[in-house]
C-alpha atoms as a PDB file:
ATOM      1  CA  UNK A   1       0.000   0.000   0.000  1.00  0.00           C
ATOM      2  CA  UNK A   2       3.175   2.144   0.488  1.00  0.00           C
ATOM      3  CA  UNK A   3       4.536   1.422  -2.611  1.00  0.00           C
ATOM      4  CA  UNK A   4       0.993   2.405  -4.075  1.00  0.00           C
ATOM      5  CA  UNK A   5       0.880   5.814  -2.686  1.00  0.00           C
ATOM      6  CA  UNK A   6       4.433   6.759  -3.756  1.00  0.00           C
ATOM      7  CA  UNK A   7       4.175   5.610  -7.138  1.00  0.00           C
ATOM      8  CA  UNK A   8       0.697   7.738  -7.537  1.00  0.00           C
ATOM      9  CA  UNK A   9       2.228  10.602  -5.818  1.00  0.00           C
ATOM     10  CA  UNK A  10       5.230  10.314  -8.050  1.00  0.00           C
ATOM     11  CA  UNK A  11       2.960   9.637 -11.439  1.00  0.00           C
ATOM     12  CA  UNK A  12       0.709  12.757 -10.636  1.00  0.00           C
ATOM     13  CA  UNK A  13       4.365  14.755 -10.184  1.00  0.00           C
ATOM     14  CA  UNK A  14       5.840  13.816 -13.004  1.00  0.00           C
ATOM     15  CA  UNK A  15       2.676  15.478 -14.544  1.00  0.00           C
ATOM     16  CA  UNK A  16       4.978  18.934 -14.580  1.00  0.00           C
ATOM     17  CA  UNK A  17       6.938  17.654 -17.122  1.00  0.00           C
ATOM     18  CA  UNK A  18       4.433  15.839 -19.447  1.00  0.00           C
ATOM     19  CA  UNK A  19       2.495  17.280 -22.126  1.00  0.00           C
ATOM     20  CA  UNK A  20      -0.312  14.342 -22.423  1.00  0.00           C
ATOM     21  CA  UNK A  21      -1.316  14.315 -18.490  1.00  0.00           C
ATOM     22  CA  UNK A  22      -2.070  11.353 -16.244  1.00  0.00           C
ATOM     23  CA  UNK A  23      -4.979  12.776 -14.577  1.00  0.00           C
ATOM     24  CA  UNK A  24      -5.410  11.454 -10.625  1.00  0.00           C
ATOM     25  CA  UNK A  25      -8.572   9.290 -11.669  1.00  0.00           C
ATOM     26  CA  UNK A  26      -6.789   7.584 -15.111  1.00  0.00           C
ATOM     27  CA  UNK A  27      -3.477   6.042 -12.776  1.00  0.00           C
ATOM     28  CA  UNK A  28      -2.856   2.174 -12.561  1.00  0.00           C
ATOM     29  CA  UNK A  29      -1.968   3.109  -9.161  1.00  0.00           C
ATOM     30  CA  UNK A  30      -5.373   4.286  -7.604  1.00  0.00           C
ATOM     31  CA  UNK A  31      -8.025   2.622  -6.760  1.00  0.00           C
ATOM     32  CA  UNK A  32     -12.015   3.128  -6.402  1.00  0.00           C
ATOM     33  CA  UNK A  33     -12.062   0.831  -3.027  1.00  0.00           C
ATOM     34  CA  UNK A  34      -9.169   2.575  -1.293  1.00  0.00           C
ATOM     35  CA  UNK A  35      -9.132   6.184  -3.048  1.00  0.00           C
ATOM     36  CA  UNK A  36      -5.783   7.772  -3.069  1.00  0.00           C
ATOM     37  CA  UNK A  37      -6.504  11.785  -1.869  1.00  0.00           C
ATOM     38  CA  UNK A  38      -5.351  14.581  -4.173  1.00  0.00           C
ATOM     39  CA  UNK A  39      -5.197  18.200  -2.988  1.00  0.00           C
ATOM     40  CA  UNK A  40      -5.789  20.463  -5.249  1.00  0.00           C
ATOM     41  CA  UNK A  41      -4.739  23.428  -3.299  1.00  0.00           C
ATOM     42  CA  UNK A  42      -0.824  22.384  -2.823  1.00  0.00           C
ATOM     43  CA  UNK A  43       1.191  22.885  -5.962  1.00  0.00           C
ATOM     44  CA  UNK A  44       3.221  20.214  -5.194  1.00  0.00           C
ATOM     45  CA  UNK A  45       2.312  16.412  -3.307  1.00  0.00           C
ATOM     46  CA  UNK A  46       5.103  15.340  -0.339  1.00  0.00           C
ATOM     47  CA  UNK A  47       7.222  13.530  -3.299  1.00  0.00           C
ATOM     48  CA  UNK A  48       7.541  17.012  -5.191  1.00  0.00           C
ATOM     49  CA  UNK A  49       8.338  18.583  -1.689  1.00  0.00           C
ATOM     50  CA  UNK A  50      10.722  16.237  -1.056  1.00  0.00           C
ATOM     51  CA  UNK A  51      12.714  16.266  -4.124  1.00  0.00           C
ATOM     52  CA  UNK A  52      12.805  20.038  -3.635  1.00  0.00           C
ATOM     53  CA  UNK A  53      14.245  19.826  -0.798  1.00  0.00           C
ATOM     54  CA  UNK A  54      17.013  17.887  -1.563  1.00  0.00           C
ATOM     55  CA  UNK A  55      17.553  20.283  -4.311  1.00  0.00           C
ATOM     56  CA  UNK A  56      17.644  23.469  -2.057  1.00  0.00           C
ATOM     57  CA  UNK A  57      19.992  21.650  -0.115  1.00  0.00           C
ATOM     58  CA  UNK A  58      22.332  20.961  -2.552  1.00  0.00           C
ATOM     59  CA  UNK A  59      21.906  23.987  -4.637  1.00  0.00           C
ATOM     60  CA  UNK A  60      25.116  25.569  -6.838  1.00  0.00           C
ATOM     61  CA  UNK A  61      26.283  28.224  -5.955  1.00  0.00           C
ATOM     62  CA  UNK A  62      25.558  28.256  -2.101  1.00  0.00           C
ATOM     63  CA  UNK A  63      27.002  24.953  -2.026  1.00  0.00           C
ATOM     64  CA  UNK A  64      29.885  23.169  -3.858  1.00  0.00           C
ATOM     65  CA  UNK A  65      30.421  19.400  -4.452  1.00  0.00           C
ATOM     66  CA  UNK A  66      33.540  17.672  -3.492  1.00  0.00           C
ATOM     67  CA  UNK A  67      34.230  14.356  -5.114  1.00  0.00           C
ATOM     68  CA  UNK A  68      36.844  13.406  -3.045  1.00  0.00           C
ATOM     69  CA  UNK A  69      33.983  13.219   0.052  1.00  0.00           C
ATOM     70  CA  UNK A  70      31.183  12.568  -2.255  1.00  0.00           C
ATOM     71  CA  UNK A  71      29.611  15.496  -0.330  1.00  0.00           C
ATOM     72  CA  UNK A  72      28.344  19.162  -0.683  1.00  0.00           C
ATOM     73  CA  UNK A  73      30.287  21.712   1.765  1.00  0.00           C
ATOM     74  CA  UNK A  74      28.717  25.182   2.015  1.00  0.00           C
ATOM     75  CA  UNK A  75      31.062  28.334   1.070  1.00  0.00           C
ATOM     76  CA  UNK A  76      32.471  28.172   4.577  1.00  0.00           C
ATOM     77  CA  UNK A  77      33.783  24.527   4.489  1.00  0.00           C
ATOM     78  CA  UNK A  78      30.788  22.845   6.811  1.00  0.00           C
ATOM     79  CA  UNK A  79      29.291  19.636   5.705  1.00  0.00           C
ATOM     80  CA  UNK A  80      25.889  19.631   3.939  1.00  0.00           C
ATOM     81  CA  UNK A  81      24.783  16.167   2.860  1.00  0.00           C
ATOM     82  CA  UNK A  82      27.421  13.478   3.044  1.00  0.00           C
ATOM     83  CA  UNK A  83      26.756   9.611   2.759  1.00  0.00           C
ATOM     84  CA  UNK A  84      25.450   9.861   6.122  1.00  0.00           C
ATOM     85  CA  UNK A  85      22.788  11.705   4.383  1.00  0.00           C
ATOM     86  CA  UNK A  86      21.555   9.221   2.000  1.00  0.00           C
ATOM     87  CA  UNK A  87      21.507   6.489   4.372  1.00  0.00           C
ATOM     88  CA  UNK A  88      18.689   8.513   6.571  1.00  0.00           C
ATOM     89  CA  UNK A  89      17.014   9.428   3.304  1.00  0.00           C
ATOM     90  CA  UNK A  90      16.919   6.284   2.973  1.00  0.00           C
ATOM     91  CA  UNK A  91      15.639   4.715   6.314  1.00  0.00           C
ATOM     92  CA  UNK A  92      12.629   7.499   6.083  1.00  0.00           C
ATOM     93  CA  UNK A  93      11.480   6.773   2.805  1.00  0.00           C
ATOM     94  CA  UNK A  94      12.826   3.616   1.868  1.00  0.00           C
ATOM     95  CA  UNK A  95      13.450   1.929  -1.181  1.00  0.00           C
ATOM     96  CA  UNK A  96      10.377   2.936  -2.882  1.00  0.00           C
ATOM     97  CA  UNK A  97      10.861   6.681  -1.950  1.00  0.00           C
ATOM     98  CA  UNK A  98      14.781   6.597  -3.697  1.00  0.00           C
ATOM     99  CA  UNK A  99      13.217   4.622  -6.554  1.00  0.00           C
ATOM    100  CA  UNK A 100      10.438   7.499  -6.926  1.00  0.00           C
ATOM    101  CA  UNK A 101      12.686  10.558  -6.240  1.00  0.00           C
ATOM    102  CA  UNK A 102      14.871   9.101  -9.068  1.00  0.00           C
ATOM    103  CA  UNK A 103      12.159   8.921 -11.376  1.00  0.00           C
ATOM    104  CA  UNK A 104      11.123  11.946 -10.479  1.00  0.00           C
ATOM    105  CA  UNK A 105      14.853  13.471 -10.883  1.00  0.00           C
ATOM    106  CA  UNK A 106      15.319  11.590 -14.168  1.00  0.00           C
ATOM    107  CA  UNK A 107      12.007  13.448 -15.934  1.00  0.00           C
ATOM    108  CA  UNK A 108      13.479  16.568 -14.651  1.00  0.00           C
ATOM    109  CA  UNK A 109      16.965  16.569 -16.637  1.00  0.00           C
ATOM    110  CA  UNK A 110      15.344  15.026 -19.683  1.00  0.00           C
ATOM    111  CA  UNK A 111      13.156  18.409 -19.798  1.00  0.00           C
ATOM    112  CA  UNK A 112      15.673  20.512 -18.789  1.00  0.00           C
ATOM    113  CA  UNK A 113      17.637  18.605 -21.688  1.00  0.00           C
ATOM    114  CA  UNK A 114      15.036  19.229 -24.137  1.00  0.00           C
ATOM    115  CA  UNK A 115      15.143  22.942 -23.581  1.00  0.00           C
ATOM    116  CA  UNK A 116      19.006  23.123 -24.344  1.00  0.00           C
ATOM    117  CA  UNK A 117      18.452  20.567 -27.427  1.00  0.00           C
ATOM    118  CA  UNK A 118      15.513  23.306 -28.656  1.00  0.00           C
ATOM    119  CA  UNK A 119      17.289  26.470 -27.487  1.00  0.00           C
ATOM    120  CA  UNK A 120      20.594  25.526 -29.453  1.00  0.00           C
ATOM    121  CA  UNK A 121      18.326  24.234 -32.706  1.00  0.00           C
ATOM    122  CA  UNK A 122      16.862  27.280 -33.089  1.00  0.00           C
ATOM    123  CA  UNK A 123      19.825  29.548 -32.371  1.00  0.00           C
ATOM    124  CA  UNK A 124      17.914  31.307 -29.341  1.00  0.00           C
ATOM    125  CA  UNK A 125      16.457  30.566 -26.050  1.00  0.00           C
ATOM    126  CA  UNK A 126      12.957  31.721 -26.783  1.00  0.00           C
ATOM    127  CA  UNK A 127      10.252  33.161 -24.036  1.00  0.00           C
ATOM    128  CA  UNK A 128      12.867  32.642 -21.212  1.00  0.00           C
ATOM    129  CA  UNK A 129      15.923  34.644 -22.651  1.00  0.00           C
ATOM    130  CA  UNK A 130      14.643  37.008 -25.132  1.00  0.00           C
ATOM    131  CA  UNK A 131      17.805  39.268 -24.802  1.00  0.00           C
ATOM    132  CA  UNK A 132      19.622  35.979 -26.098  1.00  0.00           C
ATOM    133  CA  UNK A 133      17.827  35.788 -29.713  1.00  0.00           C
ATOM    134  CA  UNK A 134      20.180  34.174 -31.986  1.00  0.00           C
ATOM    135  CA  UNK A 135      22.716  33.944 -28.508  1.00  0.00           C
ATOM    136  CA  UNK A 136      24.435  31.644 -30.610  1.00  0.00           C
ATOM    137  CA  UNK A 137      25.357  33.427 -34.052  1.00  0.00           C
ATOM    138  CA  UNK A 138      26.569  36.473 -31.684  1.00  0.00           C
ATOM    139  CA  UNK A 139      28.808  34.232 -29.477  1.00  0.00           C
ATOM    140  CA  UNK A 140      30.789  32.668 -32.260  1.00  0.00           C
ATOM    141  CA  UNK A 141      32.657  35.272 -33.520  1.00  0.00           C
ATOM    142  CA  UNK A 142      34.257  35.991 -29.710  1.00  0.00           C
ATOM    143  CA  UNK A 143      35.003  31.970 -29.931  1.00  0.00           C
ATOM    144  CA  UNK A 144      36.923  32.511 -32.445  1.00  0.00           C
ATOM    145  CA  UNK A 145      38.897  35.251 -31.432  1.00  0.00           C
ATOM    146  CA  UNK A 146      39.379  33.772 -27.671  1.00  0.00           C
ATOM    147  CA  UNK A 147      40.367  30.725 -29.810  1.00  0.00           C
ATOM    148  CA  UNK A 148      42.997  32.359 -31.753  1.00  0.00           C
ATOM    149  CA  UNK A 149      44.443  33.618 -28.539  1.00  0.00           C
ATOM    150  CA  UNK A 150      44.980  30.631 -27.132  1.00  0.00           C
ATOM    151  CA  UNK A 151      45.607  28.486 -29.651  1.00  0.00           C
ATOM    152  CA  UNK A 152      49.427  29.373 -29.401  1.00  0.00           C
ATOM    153  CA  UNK A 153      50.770  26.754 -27.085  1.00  0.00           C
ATOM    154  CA  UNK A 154      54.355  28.560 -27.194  1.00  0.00           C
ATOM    155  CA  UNK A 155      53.240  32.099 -25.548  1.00  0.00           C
ATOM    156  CA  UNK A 156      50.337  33.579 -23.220  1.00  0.00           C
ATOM    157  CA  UNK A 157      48.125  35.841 -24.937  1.00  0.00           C
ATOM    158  CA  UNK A 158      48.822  39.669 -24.793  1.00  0.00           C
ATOM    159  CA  UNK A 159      47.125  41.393 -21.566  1.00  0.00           C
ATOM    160  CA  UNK A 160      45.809  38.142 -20.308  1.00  0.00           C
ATOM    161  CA  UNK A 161      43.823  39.324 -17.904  1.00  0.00           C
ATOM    162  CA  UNK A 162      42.148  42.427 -19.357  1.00  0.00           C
ATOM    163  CA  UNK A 163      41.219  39.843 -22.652  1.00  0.00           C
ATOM    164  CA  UNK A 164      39.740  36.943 -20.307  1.00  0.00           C
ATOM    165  CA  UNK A 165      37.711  39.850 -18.121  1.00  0.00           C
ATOM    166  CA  UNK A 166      36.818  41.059 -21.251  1.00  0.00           C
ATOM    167  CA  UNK A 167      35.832  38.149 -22.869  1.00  0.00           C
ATOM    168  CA  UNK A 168      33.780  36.755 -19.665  1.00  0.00           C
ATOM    169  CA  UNK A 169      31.820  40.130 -19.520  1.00  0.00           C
ATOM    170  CA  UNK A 170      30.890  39.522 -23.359  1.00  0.00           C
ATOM    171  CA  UNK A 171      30.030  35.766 -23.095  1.00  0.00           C
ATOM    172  CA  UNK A 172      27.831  35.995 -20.032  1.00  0.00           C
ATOM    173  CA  UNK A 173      25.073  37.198 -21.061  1.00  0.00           C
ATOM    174  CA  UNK A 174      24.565  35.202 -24.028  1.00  0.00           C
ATOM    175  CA  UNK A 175      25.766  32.147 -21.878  1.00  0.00           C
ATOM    176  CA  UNK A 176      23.876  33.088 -18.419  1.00  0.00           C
ATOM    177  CA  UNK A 177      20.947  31.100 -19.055  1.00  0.00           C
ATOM    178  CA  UNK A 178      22.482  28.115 -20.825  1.00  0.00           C
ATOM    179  CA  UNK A 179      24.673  27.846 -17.440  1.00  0.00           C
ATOM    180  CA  UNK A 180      21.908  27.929 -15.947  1.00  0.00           C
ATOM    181  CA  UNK A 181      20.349  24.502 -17.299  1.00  0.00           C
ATOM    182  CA  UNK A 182      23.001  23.013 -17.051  1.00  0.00           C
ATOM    183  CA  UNK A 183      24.021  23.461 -13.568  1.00  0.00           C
ATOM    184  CA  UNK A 184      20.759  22.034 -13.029  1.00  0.00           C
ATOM    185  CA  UNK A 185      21.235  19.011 -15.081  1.00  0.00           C
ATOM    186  CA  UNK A 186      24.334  18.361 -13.262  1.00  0.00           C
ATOM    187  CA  UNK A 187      22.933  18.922  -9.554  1.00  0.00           C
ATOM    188  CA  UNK A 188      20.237  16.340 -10.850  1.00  0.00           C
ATOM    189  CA  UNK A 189      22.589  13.754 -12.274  1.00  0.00           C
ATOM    190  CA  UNK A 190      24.750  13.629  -9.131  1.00  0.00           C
ATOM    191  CA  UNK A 191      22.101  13.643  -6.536  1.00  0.00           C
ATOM    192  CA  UNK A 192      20.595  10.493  -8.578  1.00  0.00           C
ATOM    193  CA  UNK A 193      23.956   9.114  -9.013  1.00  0.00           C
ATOM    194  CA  UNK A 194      24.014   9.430  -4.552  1.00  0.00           C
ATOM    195  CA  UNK A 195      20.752   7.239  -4.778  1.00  0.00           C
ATOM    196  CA  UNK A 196      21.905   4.605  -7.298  1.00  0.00           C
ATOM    197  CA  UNK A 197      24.703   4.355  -5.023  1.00  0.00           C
ATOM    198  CA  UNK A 198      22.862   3.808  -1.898  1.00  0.00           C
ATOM    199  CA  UNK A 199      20.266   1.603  -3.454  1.00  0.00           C
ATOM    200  CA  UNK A 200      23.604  -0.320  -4.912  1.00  0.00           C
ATOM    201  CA  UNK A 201      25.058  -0.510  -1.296  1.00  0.00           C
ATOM    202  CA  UNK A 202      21.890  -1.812   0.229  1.00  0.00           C
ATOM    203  CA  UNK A 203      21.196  -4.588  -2.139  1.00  0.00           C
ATOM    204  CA  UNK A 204      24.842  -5.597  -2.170  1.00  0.00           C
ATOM    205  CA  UNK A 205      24.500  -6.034   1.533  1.00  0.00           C
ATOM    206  CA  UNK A 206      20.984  -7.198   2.167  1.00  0.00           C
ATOM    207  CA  UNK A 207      20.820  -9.706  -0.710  1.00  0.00           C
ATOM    208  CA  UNK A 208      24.011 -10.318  -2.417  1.00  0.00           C
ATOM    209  CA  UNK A 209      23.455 -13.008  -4.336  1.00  0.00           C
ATOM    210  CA  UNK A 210      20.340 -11.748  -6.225  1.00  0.00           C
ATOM    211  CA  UNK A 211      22.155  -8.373  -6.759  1.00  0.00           C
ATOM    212  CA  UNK A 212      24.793 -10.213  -8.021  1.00  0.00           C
ATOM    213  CA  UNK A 213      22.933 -12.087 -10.877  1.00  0.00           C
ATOM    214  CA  UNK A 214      21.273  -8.978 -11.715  1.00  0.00           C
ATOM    215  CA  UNK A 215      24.018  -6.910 -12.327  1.00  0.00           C
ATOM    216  CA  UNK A 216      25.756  -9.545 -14.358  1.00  0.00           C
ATOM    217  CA  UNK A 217      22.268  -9.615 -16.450  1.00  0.00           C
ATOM    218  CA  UNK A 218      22.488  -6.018 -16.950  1.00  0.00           C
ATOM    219  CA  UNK A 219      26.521  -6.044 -18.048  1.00  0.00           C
ATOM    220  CA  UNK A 220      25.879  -8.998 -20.490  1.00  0.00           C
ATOM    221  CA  UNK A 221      22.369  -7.088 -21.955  1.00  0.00           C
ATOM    222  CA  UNK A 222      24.328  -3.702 -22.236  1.00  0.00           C
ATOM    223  CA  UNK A 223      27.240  -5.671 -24.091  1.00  0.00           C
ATOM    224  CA  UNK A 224      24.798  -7.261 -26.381  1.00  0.00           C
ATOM    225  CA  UNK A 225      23.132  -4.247 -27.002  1.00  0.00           C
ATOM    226  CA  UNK A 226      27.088  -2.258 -28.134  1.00  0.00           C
ATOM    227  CA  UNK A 227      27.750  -5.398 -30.275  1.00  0.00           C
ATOM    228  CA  UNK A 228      24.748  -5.430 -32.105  1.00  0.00           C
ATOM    229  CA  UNK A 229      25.036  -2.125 -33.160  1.00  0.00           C
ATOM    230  CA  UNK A 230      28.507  -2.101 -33.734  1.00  0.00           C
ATOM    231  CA  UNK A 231      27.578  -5.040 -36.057  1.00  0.00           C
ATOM    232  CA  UNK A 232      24.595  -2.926 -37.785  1.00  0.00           C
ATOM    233  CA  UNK A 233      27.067  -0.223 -38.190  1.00  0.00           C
ATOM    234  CA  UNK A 234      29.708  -2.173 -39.882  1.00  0.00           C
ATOM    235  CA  UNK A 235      26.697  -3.856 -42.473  1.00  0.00           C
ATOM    236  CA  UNK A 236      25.606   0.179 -43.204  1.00  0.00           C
ATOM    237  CA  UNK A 237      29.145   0.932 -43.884  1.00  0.00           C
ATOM    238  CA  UNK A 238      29.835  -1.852 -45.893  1.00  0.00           C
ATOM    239  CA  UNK A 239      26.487  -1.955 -48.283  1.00  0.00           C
ATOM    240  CA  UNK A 240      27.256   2.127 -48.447  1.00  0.00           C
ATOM    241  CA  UNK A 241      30.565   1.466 -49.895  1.00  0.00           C
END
């Protein structure tokens, strides 16, 4: 039953980033006997809060991520979320919470990868940057010129300083709001790479054996999967010559 209310609460969530809606009353996951509640009023279910959450917490800018821990330190050096972190997340919600806060996470970046994909397609970043119209035919020629610069490995370009503060204040605002997706499509990736990991951990400990056989599955599927279409390349290649 749990698992049934995170999954709906998750479904009606990933609404946001859906064109064709699941509407509360069309989901596999509720019922007529045992009604799941929807409330209208709150823009976003304890899923959506959650996941927001963890994304004000690890936020760039405010906070900086540090491989080496596999941790976020604010700009003072304290600790922020550590591994400690996900293994509480993970006691609260359980495995069915990480699952649907990955899902959730994972329909996130691919809009937020959609609106680059557009944005660069069309040379502009439409409604949301109109100052950037055609960001990218106006950012190419300084490319070229800060590529000329430092395309001379045997000497430093003339006035270094004054040409990289002068090329940062002419690339920013064309760039501003590209940086802007994708810091977000990094903070995203990593805190979903933190719950694969802890997910990974768990199952390693709590049932080795089965994780075991299903990782090997999924190496020897993802191998099959490379070698068939390095296999359909080489036929292409070969009836194209």
């Amino acid at each position: 039953e749990y698992s049934r209310v995170v999954n709906f609460n998750v479904e009606q969530e990933c609404n946001k980033y859906l064109r064709k809606k699941i509407l509360a009353d069309q989901s596999k996951y509720q019922s007529k006997t045992t009604t799941i509640p929807v409330y209208s009023n709150n823009r976003l279910n304890f899923i959506g809060r959650l996941e927001q959450g963890i994304l004000d917490l690890t936020i760039p800018g405010p906070t900086v991520y540090a491989p080496e821990f596999s941790s976020w330190y604010d700009t003072e050096g304290r600790l922020v979320s550590g591994l400690r972190f996900w293994s509480k997340m993970h006691n609260a919600v359980g495995v069915t919470g990480l699952r649907g806060i990955d899902r959730l996470l994972s329909f996130r970046v691919t809009s937020k990868l959609r609106i680059v994909t557009e944005a660069y397609t069309e040379g502009n970043f439409g409604k949301a940057a109109k100052d950037s119209t055609g960001w990218l035919t106006k950012l190419m020629p300084l490319l070229h010129e800060i590529h000329g610069e430092l395309r001379q490995d045997t000497k430093l370009p003339k006035d270094g300083r004054n040409f990289f503060l002068s090329a940062m204040r002419q690339a920013r605002k064309y760039t501003h709001y590209f940086l802007t997706l994708v810091l977000q499509v990094g903070q995203a990736q990593l805190v979903r790479k933190h719950v694969s990991n802890e997910l990974n951990s768990s199952a390693q400990a709590e049932s080795n054996q089965l994780y075991a056989a299903l990782d090997t599955l999924n190496k020897s599927t993802i191998q099959d999967i490379i070698e068939r279409g390095d296999s359909i390349s080489s036929v292409t290649d070969t009836d194209d010559a």
